[in-house]
Protein backbone atom coordinates (compact mmCIF):
# COMPACT_ATOMS: atom_id res chain seq x y z
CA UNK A 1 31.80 99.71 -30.94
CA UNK A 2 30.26 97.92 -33.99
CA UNK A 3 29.71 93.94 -33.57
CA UNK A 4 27.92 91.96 -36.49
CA UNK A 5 26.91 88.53 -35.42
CA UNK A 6 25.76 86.09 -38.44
CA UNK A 7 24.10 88.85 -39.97
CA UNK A 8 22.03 86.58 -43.00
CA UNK A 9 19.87 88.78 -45.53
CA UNK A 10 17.60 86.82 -48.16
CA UNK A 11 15.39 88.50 -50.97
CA UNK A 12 12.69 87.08 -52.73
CA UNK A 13 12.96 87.43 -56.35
CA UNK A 14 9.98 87.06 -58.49
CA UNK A 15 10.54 84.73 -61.99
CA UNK A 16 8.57 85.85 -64.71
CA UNK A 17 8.11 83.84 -67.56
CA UNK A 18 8.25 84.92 -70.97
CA UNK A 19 5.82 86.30 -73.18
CA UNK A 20 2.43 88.34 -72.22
CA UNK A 21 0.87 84.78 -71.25
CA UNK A 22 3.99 84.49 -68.91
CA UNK A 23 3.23 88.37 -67.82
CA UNK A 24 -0.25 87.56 -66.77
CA UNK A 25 1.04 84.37 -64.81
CA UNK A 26 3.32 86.42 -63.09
CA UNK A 27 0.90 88.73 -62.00
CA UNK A 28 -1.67 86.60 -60.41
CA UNK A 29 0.56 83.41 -59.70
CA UNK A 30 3.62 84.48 -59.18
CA UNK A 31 6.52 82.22 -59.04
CA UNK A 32 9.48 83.37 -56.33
CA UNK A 33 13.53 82.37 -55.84
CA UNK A 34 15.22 83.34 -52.88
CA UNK A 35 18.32 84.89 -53.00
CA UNK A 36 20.91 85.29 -50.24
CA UNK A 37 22.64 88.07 -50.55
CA UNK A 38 24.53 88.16 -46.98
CA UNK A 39 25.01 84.30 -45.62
CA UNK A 40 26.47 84.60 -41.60
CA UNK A 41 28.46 87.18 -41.79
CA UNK A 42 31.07 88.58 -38.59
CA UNK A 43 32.55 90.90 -37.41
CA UNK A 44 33.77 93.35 -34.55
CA UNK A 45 35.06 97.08 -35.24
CA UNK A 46 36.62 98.64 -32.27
CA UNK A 47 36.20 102.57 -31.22
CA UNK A 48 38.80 104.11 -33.60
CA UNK A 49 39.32 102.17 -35.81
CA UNK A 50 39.46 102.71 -39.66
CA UNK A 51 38.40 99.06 -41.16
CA UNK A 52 38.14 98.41 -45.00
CA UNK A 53 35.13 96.52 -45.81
CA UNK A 54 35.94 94.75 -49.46
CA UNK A 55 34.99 92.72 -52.40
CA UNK A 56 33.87 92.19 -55.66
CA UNK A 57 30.81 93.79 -57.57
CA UNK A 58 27.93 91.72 -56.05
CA UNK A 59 29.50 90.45 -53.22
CA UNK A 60 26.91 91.36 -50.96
CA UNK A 61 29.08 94.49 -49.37
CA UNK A 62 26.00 97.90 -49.73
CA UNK A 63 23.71 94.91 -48.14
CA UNK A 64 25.48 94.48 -44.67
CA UNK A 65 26.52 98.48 -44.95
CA UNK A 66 22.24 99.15 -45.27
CA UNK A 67 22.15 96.84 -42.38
CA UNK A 68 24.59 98.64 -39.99
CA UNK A 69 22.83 101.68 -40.52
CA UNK A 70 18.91 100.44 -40.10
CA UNK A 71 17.87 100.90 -43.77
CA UNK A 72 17.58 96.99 -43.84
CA UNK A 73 16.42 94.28 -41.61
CA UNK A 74 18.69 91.11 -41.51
CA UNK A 75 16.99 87.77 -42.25
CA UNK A 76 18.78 86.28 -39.11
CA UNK A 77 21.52 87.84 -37.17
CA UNK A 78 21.94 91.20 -34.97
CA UNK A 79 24.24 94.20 -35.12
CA UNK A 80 24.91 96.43 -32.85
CA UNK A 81 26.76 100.14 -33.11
CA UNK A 82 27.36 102.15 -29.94
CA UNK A 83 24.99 99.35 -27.99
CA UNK A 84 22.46 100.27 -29.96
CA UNK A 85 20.32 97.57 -32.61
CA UNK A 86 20.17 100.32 -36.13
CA UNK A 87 16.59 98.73 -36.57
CA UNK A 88 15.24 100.52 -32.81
CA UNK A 89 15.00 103.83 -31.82
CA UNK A 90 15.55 105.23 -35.47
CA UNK A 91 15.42 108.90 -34.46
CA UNK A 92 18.32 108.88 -31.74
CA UNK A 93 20.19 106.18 -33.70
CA UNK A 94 21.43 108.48 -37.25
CA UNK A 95 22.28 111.37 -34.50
CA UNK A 96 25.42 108.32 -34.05
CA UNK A 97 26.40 107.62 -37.31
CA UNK A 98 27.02 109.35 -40.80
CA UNK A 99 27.12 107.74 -44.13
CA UNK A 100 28.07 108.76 -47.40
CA UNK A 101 27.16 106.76 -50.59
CA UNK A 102 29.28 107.31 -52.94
CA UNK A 103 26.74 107.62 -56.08
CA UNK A 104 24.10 108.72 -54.27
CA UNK A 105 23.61 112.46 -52.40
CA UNK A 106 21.95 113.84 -49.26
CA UNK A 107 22.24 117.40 -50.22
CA UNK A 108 19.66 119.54 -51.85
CA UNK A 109 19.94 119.91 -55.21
CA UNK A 110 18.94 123.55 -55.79
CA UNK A 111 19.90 124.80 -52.25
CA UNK A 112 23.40 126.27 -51.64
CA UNK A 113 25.74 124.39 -49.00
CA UNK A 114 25.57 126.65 -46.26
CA UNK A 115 21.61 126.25 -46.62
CA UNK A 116 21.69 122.71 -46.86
CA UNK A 117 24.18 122.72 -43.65
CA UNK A 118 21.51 124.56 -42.00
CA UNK A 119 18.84 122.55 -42.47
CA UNK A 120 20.66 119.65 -41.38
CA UNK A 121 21.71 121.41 -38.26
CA UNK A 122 18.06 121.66 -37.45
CA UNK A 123 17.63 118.17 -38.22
CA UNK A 124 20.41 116.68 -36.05
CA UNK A 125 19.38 119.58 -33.56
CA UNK A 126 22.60 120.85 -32.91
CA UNK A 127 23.02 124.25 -30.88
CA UNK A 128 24.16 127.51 -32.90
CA UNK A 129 27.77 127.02 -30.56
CA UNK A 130 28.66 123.65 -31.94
CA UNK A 131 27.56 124.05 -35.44
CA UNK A 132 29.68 127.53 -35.85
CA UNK A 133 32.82 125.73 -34.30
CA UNK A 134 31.89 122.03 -36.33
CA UNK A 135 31.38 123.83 -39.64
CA UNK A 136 35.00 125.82 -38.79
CA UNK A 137 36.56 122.50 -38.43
CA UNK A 138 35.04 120.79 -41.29
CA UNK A 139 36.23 123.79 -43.92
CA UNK A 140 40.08 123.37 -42.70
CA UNK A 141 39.94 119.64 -43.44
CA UNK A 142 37.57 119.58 -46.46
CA UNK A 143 38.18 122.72 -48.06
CA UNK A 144 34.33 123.68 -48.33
CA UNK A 145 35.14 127.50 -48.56
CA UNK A 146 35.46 128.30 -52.18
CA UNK A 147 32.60 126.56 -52.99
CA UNK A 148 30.62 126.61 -49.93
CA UNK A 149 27.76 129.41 -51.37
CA UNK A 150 26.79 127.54 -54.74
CA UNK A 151 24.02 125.33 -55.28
CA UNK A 152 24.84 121.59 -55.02
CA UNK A 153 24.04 121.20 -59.01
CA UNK A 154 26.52 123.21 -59.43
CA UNK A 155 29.27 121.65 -57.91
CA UNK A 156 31.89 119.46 -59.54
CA UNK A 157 31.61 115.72 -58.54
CA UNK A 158 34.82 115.92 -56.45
CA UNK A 159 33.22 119.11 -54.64
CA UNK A 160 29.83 117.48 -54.24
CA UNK A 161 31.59 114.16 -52.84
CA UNK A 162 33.48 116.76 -49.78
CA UNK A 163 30.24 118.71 -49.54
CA UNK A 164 28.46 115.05 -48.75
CA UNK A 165 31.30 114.04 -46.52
CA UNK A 166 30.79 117.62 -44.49
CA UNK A 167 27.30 116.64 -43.82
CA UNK A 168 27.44 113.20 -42.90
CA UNK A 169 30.01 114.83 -39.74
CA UNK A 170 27.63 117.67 -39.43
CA UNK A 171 26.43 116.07 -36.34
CA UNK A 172 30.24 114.34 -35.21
CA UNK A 173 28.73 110.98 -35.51
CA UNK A 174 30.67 107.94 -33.36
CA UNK A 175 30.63 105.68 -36.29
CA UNK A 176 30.88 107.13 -39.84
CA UNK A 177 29.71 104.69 -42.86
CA UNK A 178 31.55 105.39 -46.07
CA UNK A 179 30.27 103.07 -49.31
CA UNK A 180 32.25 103.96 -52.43
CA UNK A 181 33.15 107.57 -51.20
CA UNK A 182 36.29 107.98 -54.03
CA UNK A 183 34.80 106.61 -57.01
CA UNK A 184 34.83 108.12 -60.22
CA UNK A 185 37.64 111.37 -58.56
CA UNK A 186 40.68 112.28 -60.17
CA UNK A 187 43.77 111.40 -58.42
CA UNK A 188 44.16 114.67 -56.37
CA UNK A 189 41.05 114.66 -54.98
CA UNK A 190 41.08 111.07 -54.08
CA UNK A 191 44.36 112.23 -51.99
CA UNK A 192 42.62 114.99 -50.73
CA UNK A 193 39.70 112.58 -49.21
CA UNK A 194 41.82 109.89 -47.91
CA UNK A 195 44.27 112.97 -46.27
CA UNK A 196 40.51 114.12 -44.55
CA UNK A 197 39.26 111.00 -43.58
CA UNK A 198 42.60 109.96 -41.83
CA UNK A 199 42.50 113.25 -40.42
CA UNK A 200 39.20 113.00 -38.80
CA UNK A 201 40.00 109.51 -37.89
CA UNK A 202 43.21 111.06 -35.71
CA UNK A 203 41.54 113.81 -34.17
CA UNK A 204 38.35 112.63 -33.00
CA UNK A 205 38.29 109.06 -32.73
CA UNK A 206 35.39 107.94 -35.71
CA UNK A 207 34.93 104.98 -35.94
CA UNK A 208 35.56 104.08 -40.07
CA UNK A 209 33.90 101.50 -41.87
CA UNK A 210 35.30 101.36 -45.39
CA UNK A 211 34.07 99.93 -48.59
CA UNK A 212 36.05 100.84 -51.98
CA UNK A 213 37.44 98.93 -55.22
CA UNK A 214 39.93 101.32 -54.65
CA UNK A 215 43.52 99.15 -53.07
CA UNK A 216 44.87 102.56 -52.33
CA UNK A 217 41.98 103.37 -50.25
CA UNK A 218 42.76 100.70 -48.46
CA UNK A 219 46.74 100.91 -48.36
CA UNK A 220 46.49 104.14 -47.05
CA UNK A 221 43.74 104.69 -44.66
CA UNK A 222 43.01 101.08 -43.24
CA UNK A 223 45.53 98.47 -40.96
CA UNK A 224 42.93 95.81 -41.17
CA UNK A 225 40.54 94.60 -43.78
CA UNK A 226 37.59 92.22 -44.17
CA UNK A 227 36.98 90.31 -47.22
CA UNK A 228 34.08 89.21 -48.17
CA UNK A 229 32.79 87.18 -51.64
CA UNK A 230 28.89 85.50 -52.61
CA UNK A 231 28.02 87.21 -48.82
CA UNK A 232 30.53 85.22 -46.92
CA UNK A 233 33.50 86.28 -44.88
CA UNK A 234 36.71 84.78 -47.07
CA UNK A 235 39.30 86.86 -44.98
CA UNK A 236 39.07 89.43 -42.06
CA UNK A 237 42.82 90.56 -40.43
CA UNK A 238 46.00 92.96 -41.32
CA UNK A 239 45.91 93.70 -44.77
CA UNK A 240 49.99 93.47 -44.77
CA UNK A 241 49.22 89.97 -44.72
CA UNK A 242 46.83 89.78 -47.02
CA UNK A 243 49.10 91.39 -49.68
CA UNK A 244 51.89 89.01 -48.80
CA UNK A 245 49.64 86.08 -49.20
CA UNK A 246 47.27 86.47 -51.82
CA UNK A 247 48.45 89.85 -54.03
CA UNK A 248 52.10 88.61 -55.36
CA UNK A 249 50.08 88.84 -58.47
CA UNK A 250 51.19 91.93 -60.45
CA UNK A 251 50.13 93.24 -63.86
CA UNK A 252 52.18 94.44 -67.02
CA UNK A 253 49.99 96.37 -69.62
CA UNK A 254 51.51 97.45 -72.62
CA UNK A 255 50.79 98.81 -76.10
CA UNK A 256 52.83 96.64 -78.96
CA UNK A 257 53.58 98.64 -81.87
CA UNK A 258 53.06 95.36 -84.15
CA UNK A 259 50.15 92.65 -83.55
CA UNK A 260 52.11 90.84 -85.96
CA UNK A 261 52.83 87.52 -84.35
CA UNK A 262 52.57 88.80 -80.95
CA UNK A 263 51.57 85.99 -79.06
CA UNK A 264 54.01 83.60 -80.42
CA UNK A 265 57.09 85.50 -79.40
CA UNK A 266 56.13 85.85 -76.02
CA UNK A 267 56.19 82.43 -74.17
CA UNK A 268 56.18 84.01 -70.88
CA UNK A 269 55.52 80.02 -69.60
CA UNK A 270 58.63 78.49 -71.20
CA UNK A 271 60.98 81.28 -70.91
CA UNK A 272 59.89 81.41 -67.03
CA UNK A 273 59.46 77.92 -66.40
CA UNK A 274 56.20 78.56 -64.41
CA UNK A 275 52.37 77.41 -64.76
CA UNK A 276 49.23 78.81 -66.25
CA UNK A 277 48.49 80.07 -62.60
CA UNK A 278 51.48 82.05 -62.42
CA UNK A 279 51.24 83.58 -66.04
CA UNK A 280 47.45 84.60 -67.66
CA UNK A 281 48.20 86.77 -70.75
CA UNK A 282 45.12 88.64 -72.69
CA UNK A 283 45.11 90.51 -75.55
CA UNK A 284 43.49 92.84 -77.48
CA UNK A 285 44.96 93.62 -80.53
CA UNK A 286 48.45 96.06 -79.89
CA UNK A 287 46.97 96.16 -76.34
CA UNK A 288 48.31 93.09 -74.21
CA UNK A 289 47.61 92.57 -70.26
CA UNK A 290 50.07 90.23 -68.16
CA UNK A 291 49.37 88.76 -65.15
CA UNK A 292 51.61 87.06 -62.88
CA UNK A 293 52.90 86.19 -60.38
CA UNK A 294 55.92 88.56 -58.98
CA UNK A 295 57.52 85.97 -56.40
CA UNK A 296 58.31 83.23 -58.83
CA UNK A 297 59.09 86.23 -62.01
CA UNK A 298 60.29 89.11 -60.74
CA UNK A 299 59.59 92.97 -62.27
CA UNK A 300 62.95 93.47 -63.59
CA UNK A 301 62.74 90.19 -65.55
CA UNK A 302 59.00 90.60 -66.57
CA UNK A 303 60.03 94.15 -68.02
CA UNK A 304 63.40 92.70 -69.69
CA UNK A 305 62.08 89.99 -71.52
CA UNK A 306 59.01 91.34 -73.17
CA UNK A 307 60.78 94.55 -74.39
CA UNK A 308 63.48 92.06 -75.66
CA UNK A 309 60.91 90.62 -77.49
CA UNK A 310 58.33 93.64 -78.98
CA UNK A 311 58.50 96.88 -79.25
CA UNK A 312 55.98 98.78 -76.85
CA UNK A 313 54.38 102.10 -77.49
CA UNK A 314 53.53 102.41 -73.53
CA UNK A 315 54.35 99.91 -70.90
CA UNK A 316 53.32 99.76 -66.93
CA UNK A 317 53.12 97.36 -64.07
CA UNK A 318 50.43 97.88 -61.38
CA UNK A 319 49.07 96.23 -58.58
CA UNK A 320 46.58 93.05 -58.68
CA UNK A 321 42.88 94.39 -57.76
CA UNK A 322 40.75 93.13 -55.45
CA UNK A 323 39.04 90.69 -58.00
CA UNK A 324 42.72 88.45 -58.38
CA UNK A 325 43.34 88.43 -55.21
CA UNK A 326 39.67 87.07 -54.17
CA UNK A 327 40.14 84.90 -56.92
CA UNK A 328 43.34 83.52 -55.67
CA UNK A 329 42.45 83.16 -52.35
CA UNK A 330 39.46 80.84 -53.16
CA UNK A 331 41.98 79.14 -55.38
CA UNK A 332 44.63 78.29 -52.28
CA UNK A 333 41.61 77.66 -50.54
CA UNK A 334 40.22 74.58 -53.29
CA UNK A 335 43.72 73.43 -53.98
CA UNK A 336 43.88 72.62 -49.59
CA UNK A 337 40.42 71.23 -49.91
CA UNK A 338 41.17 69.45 -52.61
């Protein structure tokens, strides 16, 4: 369904020197860098299949996402969606796909939903018979009805992020592009996304590619992942095994009650008998973050030892995001190298 083949984007960047002198030189003399912002990047995504597309801030993710969908044109490389190239035959190629940005809208502002769904039907050109039955499928799994009459302005940001998912379906693309699509919702809502995505997934076959900071995005809606970091593919299979080999890390966040000498009586690296690697403790003030490394230390003992030691206001343990376990992988990857 969706092949990328050493999809390379470079920008020019213009370097303007200080000052109004440097100004002037800038205008009439300009000095460029170039930046690569996707380096030969790969990958296939079969019909069906729900794929989570991650990776730090900057890592060049939004860049091959505007490629896949024709808004940019790669440097080198070719994609492909449905057999079609995104950069041809604009006009019959968005009738295939949807995409929702997740900080950006395609709604009207000022019109009401059902208006804005009907200018879109004319748009997509779908017949009166599909868009009745589409638009009675896409209020059981999104829940549009109770808001479904108000202007887009008015809606809540959890609203306006189902409204935009309605209308990138409008039109039941093949392949449907989500960048970012739970950021900034409260818990419930995120659950209420993920539970319509998967949903639409199941019953008709779209083809998902997923890009979120979100791991529970991820855990939930996606069996395989690809990783990428500086525009480079670092990782691309089952995310099961991703998790087992690069996100042991865990981390324990808790308020002290004291900052009183904090630090000193916990020596998570003696007590534990592990290395810097395995143990990276921050603080700031009362508020300490642990993190480390759950196969060598495990919960339980994390947990017992530093309430043996301080008393906590709050404690938790969550997850390692995406950022450790990018940052371990290129670790495992320099120690082989080495």
């Amino acid at each position: 369904m969706i092949y990328a083949e050493n999809l390379k984007k470079e920008f020019k960047k213009t370097i303007k020197q200080p000052g109004l002198a440097g100004s002037f030189k800038s205008l009439f003399n300009p000095k460029t860098e170039k930046i690569t912002a996707v380096d030969d990047i790969s990958f296939h995504v079969a019909k069906g299949e729900v794929m989570g597309f991650i990776g730090p801030n900057g890592a060049g993710k939004s860049t091959v996402i505007k490629m896949l969908t024709g808004i940019l044109t790669p440097t080198s490389g070719q994609c492909t969606i449905n057999g079609q190239i995104p950069q041809k035959n604009r006009k019959q190629y968005v009738k295939e796909i949807g995409v929702v940005f997740g900080q950006r809208t395609q709604l009207w502002w000022d019109l009401p939903l059902t208006e804005t769904y009907s200018v879109l039907k004319e748009i997509y050109e779908v017949p009166e018979d599909r868009f009745k039955k589409r638009m009675d499928f896409l209020n059981e799994v999104l829940d549009l009805q109770p808001f479904i009459k108000s202007p887009v302005r008015t809606l809540s940001l959890g609203q306006r992020m189902r409204a935009d998912i309605a209308a990138s379906l409008l039109h039941s693309p093949k392949v449907l592009f989500l960048d970012e699509p739970t950021i900034g919702l409260d818990v419930v809502v995120k659950d209420n996304i993920r539970k319509a995505i998967a949903k639409i997934n199941a019953e008709e076959q779209t083809t998902v590619i997923l890009t979120t900071h979100d791991l529970s995005d991820i855990e939930l809606l996606c069996k395989r992942i690809v990783m990428i970091d500086k525009g480079r593919n670092v990782f691309d299979g089952n995310l099961h095994d991703l998790k087992a080999k690069f996100g042991q890390m865990r981390e324990l966040c808790f308020e002290a009650k004291s900052v009183d000498g904090l630090l000193q009586k916990l020596d998570y690296k003696a007590h534990f008998r592990v290395t810097d690697d395995d143990v990276v403790v921050n603080n700031n003030g009362c508020s300490v973050n642990v993190r480390f490394n759950s196969d060598l230390i495990p919960v339980a003992d994390m947990l017992g030892y530093t309430l043996s030691q301080v008393s906590v206001n709050d404690i938790n343990v969550k997850d390692a995001d995406i950022e450790e376990i990018i940052r371990r992988l290129y670790k495992q990857e320099v120690d082989v190298n080495a």
